[in-house]
Each structure stands twice: as C-alpha cells, then as structure tokens.
Protein backbone atom coordinates (compact mmCIF):
# COMPACT_ATOMS: atom_id res chain seq x y z
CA UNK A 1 39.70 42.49 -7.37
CA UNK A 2 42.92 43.54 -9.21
CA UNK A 3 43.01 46.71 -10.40
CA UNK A 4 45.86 47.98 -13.11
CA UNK A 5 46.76 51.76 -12.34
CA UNK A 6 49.85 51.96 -13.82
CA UNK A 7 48.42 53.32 -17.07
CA UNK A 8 48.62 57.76 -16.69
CA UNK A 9 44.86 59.04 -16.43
CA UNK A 10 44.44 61.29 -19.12
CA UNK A 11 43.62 65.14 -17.46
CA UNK A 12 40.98 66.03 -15.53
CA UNK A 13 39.07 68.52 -17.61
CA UNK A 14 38.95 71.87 -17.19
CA UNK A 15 36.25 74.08 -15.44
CA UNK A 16 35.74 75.78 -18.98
CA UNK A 17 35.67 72.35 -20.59
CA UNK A 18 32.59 70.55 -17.88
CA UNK A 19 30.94 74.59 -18.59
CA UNK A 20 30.92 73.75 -22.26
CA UNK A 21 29.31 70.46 -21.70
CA UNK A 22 26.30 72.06 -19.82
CA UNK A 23 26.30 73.86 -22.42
CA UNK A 24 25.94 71.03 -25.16
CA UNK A 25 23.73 69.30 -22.89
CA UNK A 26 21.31 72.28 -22.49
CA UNK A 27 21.26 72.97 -26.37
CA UNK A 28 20.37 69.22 -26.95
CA UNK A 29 17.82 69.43 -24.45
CA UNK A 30 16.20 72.41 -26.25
CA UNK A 31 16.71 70.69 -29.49
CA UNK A 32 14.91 67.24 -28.91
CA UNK A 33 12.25 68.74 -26.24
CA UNK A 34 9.80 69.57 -29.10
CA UNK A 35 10.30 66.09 -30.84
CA UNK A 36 10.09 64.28 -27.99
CA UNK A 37 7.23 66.34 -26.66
CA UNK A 38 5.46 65.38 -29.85
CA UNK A 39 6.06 62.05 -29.66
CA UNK A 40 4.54 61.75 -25.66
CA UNK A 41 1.41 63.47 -27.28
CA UNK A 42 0.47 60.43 -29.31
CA UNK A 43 -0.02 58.34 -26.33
CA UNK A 44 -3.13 57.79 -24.11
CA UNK A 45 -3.94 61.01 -22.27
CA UNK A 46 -3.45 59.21 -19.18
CA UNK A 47 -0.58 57.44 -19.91
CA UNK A 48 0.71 60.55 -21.90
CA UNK A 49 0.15 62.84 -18.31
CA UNK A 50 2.47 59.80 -16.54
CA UNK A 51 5.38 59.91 -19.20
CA UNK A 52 5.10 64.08 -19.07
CA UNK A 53 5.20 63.42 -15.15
CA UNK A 54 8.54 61.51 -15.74
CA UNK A 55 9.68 64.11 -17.64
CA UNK A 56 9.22 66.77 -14.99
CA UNK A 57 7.23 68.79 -17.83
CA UNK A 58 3.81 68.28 -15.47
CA UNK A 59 2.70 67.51 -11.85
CA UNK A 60 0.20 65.09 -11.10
CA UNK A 61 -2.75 66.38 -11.99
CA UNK A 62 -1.61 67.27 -15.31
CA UNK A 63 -1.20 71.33 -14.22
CA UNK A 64 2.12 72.21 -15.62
CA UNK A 65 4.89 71.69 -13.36
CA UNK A 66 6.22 73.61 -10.56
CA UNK A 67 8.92 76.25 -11.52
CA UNK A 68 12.22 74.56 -10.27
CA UNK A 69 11.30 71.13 -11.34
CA UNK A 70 14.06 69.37 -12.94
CA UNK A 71 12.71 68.82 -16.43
CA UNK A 72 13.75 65.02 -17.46
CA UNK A 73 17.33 64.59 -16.08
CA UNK A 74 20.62 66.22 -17.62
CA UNK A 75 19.95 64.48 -20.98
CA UNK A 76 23.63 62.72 -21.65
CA UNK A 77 21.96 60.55 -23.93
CA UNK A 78 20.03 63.19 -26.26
CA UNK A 79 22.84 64.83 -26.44
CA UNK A 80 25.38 61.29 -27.30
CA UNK A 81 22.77 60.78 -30.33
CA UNK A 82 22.72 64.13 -31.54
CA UNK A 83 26.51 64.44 -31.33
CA UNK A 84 27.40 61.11 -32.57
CA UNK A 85 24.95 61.03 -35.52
CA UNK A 86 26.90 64.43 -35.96
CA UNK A 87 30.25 62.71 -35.82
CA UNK A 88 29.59 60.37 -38.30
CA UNK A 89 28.19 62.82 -40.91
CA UNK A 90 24.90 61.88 -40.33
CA UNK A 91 21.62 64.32 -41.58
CA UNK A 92 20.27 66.16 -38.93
CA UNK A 93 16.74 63.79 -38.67
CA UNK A 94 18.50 60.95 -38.26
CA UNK A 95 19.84 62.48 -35.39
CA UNK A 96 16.76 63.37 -33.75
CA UNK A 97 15.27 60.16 -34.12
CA UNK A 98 17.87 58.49 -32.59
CA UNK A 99 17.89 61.11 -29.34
CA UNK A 100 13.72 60.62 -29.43
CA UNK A 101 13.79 57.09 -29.37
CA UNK A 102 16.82 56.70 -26.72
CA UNK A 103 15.45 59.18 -24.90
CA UNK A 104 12.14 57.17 -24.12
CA UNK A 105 13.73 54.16 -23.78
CA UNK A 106 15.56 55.66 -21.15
CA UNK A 107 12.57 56.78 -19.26
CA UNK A 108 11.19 53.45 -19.35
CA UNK A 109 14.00 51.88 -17.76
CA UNK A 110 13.82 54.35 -15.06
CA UNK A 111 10.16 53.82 -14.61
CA UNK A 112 10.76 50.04 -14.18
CA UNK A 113 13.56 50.33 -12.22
CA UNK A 114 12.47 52.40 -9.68
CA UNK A 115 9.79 49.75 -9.06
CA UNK A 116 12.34 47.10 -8.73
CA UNK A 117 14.30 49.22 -6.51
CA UNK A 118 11.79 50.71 -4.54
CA UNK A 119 12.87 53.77 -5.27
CA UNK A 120 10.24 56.09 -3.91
CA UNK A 121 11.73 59.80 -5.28
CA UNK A 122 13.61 60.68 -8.25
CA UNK A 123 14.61 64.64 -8.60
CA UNK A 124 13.47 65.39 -5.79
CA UNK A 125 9.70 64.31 -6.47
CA UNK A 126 7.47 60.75 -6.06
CA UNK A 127 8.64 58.58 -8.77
CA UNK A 128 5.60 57.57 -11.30
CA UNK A 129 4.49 54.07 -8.92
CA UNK A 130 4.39 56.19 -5.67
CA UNK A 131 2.80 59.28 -7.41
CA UNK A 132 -0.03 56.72 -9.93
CA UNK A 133 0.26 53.43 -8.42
CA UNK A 134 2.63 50.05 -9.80
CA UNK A 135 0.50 48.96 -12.34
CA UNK A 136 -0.42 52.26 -14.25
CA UNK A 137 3.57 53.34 -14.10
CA UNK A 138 4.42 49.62 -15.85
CA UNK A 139 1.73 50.54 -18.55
CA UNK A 140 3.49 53.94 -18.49
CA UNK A 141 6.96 52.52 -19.23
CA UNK A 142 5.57 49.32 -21.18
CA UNK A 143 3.63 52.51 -23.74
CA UNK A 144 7.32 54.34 -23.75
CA UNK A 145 8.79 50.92 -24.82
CA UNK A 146 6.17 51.22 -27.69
CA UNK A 147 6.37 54.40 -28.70
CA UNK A 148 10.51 54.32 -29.28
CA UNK A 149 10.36 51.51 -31.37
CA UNK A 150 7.82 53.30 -33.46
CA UNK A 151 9.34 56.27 -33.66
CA UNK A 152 12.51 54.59 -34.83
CA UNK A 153 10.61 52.80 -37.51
CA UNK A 154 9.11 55.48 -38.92
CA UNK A 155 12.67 57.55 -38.37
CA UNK A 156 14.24 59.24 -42.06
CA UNK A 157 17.32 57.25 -42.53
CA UNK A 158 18.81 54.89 -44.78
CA UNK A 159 18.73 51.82 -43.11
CA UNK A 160 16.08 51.77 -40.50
CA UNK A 161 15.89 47.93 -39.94
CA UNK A 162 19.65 47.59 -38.83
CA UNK A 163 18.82 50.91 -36.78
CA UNK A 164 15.76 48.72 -34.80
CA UNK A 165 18.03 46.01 -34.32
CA UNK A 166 20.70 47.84 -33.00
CA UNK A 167 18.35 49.16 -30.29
CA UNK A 168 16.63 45.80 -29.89
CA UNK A 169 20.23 44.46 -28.94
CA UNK A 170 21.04 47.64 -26.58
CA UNK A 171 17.78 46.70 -24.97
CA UNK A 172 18.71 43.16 -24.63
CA UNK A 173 21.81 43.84 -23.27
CA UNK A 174 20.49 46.55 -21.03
CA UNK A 175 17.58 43.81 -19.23
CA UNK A 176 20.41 41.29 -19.00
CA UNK A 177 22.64 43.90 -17.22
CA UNK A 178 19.91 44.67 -14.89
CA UNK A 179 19.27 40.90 -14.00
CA UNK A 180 22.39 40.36 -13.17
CA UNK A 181 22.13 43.75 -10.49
CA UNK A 182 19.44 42.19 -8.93
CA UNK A 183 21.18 39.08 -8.48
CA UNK A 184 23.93 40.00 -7.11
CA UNK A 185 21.87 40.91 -4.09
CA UNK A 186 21.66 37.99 -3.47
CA UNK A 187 25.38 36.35 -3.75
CA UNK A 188 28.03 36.38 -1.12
CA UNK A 189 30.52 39.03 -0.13
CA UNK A 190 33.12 36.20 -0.36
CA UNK A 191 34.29 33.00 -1.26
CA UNK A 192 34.49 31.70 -4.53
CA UNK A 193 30.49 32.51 -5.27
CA UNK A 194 31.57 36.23 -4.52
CA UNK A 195 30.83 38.66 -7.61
CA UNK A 196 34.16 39.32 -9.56
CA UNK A 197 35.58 42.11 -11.43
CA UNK A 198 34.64 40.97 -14.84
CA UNK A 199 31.47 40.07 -14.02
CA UNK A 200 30.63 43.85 -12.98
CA UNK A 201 32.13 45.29 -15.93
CA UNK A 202 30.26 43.29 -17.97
CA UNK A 203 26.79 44.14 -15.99
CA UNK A 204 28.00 47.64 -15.91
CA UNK A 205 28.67 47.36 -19.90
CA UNK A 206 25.05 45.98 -20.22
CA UNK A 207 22.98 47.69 -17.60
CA UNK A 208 24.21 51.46 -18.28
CA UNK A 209 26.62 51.40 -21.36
CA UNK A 210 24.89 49.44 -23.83
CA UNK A 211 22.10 52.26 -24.30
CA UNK A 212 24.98 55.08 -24.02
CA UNK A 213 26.66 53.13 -27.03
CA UNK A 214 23.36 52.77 -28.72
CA UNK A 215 22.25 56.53 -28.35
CA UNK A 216 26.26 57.73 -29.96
CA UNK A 217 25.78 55.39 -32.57
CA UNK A 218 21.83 55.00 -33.34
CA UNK A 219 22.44 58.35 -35.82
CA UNK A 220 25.43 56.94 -37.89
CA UNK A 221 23.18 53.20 -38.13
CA UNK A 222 20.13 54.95 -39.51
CA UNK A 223 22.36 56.99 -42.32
CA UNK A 224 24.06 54.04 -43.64
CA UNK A 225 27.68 54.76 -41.82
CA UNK A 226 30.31 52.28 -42.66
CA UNK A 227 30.70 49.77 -40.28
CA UNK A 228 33.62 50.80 -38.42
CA UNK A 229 32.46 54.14 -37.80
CA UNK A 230 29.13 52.68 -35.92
CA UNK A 231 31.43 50.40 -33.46
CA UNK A 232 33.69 53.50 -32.79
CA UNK A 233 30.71 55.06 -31.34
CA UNK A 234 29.04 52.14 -29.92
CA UNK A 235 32.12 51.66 -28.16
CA UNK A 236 33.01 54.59 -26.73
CA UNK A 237 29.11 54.99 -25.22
CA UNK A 238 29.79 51.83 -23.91
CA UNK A 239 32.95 52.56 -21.82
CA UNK A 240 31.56 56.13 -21.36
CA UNK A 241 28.59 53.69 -18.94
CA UNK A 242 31.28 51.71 -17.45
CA UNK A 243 32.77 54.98 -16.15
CA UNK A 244 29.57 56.58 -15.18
CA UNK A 245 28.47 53.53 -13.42
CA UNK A 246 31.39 53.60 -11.31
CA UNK A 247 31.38 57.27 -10.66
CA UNK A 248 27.69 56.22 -9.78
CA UNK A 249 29.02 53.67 -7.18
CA UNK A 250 31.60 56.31 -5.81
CA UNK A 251 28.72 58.91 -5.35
CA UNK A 252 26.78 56.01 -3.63
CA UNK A 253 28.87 56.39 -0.80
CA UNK A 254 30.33 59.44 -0.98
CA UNK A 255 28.35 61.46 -2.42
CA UNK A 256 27.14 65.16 -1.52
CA UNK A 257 23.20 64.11 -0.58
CA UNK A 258 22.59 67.91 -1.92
CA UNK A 259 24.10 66.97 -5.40
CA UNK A 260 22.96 63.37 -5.63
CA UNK A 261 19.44 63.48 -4.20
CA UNK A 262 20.25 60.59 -2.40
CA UNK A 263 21.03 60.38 1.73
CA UNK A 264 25.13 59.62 2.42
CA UNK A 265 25.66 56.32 2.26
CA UNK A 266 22.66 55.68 0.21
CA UNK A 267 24.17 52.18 -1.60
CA UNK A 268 26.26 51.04 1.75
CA UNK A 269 22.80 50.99 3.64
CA UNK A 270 21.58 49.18 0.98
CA UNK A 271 23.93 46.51 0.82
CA UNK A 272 24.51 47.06 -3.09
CA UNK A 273 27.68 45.24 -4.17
CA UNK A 274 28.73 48.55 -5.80
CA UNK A 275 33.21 48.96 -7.71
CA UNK A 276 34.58 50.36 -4.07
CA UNK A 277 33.33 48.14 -2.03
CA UNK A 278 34.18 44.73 -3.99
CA UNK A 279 37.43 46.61 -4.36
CA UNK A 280 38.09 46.98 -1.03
CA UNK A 281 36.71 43.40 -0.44
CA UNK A 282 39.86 42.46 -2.10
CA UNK A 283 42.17 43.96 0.04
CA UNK A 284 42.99 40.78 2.76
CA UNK A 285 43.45 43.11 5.65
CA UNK A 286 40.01 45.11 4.79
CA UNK A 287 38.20 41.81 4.11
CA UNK A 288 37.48 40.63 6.78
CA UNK A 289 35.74 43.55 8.96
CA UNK A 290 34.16 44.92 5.67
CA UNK A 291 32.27 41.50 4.92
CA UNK A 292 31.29 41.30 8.82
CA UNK A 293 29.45 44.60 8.59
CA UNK A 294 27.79 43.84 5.47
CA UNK A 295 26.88 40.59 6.13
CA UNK A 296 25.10 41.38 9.24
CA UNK A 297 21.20 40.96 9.16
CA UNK A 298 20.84 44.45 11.16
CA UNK A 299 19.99 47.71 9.16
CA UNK A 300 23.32 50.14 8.76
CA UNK A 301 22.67 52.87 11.28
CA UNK A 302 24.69 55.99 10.41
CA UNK A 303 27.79 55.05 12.47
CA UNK A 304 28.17 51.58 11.25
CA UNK A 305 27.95 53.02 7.31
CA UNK A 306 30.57 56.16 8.29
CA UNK A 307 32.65 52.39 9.75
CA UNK A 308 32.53 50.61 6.42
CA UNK A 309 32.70 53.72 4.24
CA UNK A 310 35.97 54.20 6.12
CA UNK A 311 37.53 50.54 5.78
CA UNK A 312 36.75 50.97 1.98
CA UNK A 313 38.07 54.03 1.63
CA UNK A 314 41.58 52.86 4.11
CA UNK A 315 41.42 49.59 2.13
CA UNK A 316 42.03 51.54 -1.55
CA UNK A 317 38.13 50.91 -3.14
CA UNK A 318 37.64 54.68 -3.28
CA UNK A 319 41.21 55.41 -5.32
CA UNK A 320 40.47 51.69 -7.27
CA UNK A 321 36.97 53.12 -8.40
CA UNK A 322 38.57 56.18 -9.79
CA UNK A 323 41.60 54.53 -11.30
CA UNK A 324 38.63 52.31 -13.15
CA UNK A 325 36.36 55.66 -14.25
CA UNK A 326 39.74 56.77 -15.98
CA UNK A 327 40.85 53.85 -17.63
CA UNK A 328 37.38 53.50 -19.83
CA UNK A 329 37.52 57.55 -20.07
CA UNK A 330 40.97 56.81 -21.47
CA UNK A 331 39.37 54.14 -23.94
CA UNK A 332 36.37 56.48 -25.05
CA UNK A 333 39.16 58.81 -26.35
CA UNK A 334 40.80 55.97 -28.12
CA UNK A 335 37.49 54.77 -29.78
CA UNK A 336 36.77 58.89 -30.99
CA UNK A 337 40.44 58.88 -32.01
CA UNK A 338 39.48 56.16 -34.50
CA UNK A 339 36.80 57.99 -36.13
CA UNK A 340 37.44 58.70 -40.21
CA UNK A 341 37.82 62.17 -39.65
CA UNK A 342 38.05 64.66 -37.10
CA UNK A 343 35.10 67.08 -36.63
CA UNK A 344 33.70 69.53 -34.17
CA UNK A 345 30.88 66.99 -32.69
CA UNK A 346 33.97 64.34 -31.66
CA UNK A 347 35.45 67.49 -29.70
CA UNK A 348 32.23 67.91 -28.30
CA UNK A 349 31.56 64.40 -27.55
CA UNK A 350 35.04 64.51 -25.35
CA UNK A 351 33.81 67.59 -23.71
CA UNK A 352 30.50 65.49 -22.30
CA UNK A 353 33.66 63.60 -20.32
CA UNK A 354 34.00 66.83 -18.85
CA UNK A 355 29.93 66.16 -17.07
CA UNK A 356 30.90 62.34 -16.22
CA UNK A 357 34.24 62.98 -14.16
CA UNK A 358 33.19 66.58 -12.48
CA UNK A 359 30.21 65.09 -11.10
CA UNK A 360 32.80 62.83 -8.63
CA UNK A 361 34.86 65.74 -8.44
C-alpha cells in the first residue's frame, strides 16, 4: 500500500479545542434526547424497551438504567446534523429531523452489526442479541429502520423526497460498505487477490462515512440548500468516516482497553484486515513474517499479537494509518472551506475534529 505523506498535517487541536467539542457533543445530546425519545415511544412496547436498551436510557427489564450507564454513545452524528443543517442556514426542525432520523439509523446498524460480528458487549453492557435473543434484536433494528424513514417523511422541510433519497443512498452505500468488511475476511493477506488501498477507502467511505456525510448534510437537503452547499457537507462527513475508521483500526491494536472497551489487540486477534496492518503488509521486509502470523489457523495468544503488533508498528502501518487520518482531516477542512459563507456552526463542525484525532491521541 503506498501511502503519500509528503502533504503537512494540519495541527493537532488543542486541549481547549477537543473540550469544546464535548461540549457541542453534550449540548446536541441534550437537544435531540427528547425528540428522539419521542420518536422510540411510538414503537411496540417491547421493541420500544430494546431500542431504549440500545440507548443505555433502560436495563433489561425496562427499570431505568443504572447510574453510570453510557447513554447511547458520544453522539458525533446528532451533533454533524444539527451543526451542518446549521451551516447551511437551515431552520432549526429541519435540523432535528435529520439528527432523529440518523440517529436511529445508526442504532440499527449497530444492532445488526453486532450480530454479524458477534459482538457480545457494547459500553460496557450485553449488546441487544445477547441481552433479548437474535431474532427480537433484528426486529429491534429492522423497527429502527422503520421508524427513521418515517420520521424523515413526516420531517418540516422543503424538500423531503430528495431528503429520503439522500438517506436511502447513505444506507445503500453504508450495507455495501459493510459487505465488503465481511468479505474481506475471507481474502488473502497477499498476492494479487490481497485487499488494496482503494478498495478500503472506498469500504471505509461506504461502511462509516456515507451516514457521517448524510447526517452533516440531511439538514441543508430538507431546507432546499443549493446544491453545492449539500455536497460540501456530504463530503466532508464522508472523509470525516474515512478518518475515524482508521483511527478505529489504530485503536484496534493499540488501543487503551480502558478507553476503547475493547481487550489490546482486539482486531489483530481477530484477524480483521484493518489500514496498519495492510500497510505494513506492504512493506517487503515486514511481509513476510506479518502474513505468516496471520495466516496461521491457531488463535493469537497474547505474545504472538504483542509479535505482529510490533512488525506493524517497525514496518511503518502505525505512522501510515495516521498520515491517512490527517490527510481526509485535511480534506474535511477543504470541503467546510467551500461553504457560501462562514458561520459559527462550520467552526464548530472543525472543532468535532478535535473528538476524532484526540481519541488516538
């Protein structure tokens, strides 16, 4: 994999800038929890306790949930649609919508995913299949599904059928980024059958940036904002995922198991074909005992993972995976740099760069 680093990263951001960004993300929270609390209300009561599960808002048996409990993630992509439907001049509704309806869409990917993964905790808790069984947490994602689409439909906005199309193509894309995940699983380390670098960035693009893009842009589609302004944001979401997929891939490996959730060497001992390592796979001299240790039918132990997180990190994949997070950081700025008109929510849509690079740091 060739990686271009001559371009300057643009600078780190500051400790005060990744504090403002918890701070947008916590006011966005508090702004869309109500909404989006409303919205889980219409469903089943059983499927409703399930999606209020996923959101950390409950515990099983419906009794609200533990103090502590991490209440549906950070919220990046409330907070892109509520910023970028800001950006663009939007009305406030329209930006609400948007965050509702990305919001639940991106619960139901994690719902399904976690099944295909067999992923048994998320935050620290069962995820929905372990805690309700496989078939009621599909239902649970399948009513989420649902119930975005709806509430985009019935959204205040100008132009509410190019709104559901844009998030029927973010969708799209999103599925087909996640097929080609699993597939790769099943492709070589090497040889000309090996996954390249293009065709990661574009599963990347699809299977984490294309509902980033949607959620900055969703706001600006549903008011009617001239074209140029909705690819500006679509963009920039969508090189935002690129970069937090990879910083995803770096904390994979190296990642503090307090911060992530996730044991060290979570991805390595699952074999996932993840920026460093096809990076490093690259590298002739690192080639060669990298592929033996992952192509070996044996389970990692711990030593064997610390091995081949070593030869990745000797062989360049770690400083190639940052050198990638920067360049698309570099090209979100670009893409807000091309908005009409400066405002307040494009400074604050830099500042949520601030969350994406300090979680790596």
């Amino acid at each position: 994999m060739t990686v271009t680093t001559s371009a300057p990263h643009p600078p780190l951001p500051t400790t005060t800038d990744a504090d403002r960004a918890v701070q947008l993300l916590d006011r966005s929270r508090a702004l869309v929890r109500p909404a989006l609390a409303e919205a889980v209300g219409r469903l089943h009561p059983w499927v409703g306790e399930m999606a209020a599960y996923s959101f950390g808002w409950c515990e099983v048996s419906g009794a609200p949930a533990a103090p502590g409990t991490a209440a549906g993630g950070k919220g990046l992509r409330q907070a892109l649609a509520v910023l970028g439907a800001k950006a663009a001049g939007a009305p406030a509704g329209a930006g609400m919508s948007a965050a509702v309806a990305v919001e639940l869409v991106h619960t139901f990917s994690l719902l399904h995913d976690d099944i295909m993964d067999g992923d048994a905790t998320r935050r620290g808790r069962p995820t929905v299949w372990k805690a309700y069984g496989t078939g009621p947490a599909v239902l649970a994602g399948d009513a989420l599904f649902a119930l975005a689409v709806e509430t985009l439909a019935s959204a205040p906005g100008s132009d509410i059928p190019s709104a559901v199309r844009h998030l029927s193509t973010a969708l799209n894309d999103l599925v087909s980024g996640q097929a080609d995940d699993l597939l790769f699983e099943s492709r070589p380390w090497t040889g000309p059958e090996a996954v390249g670098p293009d065709e990661y960035r574009a599963m990347a693009e699809n299977k984490t940036g294309a509902l980033l893009g949607c959620a900055a842009a969703l706001g600006a589609v549903l008011a009617g904002a001239p074209a140029t302004t909705v690819t500006a944001l679509d963009r920039a979401g969508r090189h935002l995922g690129v970069a937090f997929q990879v910083i995803d891939d770096l904390l994979g490996i190296w990642g503090d198991p307090a911060v992530t959730g996730k044991p060290v060497h979570a991805d390595l001992r699952r074999r996932k074909k993840t920026f460093p390592v096809l990076a490093a796979l690259d590298t002739p001299a690192a080639a060669r005992p990298l592929a033996r240790l992952l192509e070996g039918a044996e389970e990692l132990d711990d030593a064997t993972a610390r091995r081949a997180a070593a030869l990745i990190e000797e062989a360049g994949g770690r400083s190639a995976a940052l050198a990638e997070a920067h360049r698309h950081i570099a090209h979100v700025h670009a893409c807000l740099d091309s908005l009409p008109t400066a405002s307040h929510a494009a400074d604050d849509l830099r500042a949520l760069l601030a969350f994406l690079v300090r979680r790596e740091m």
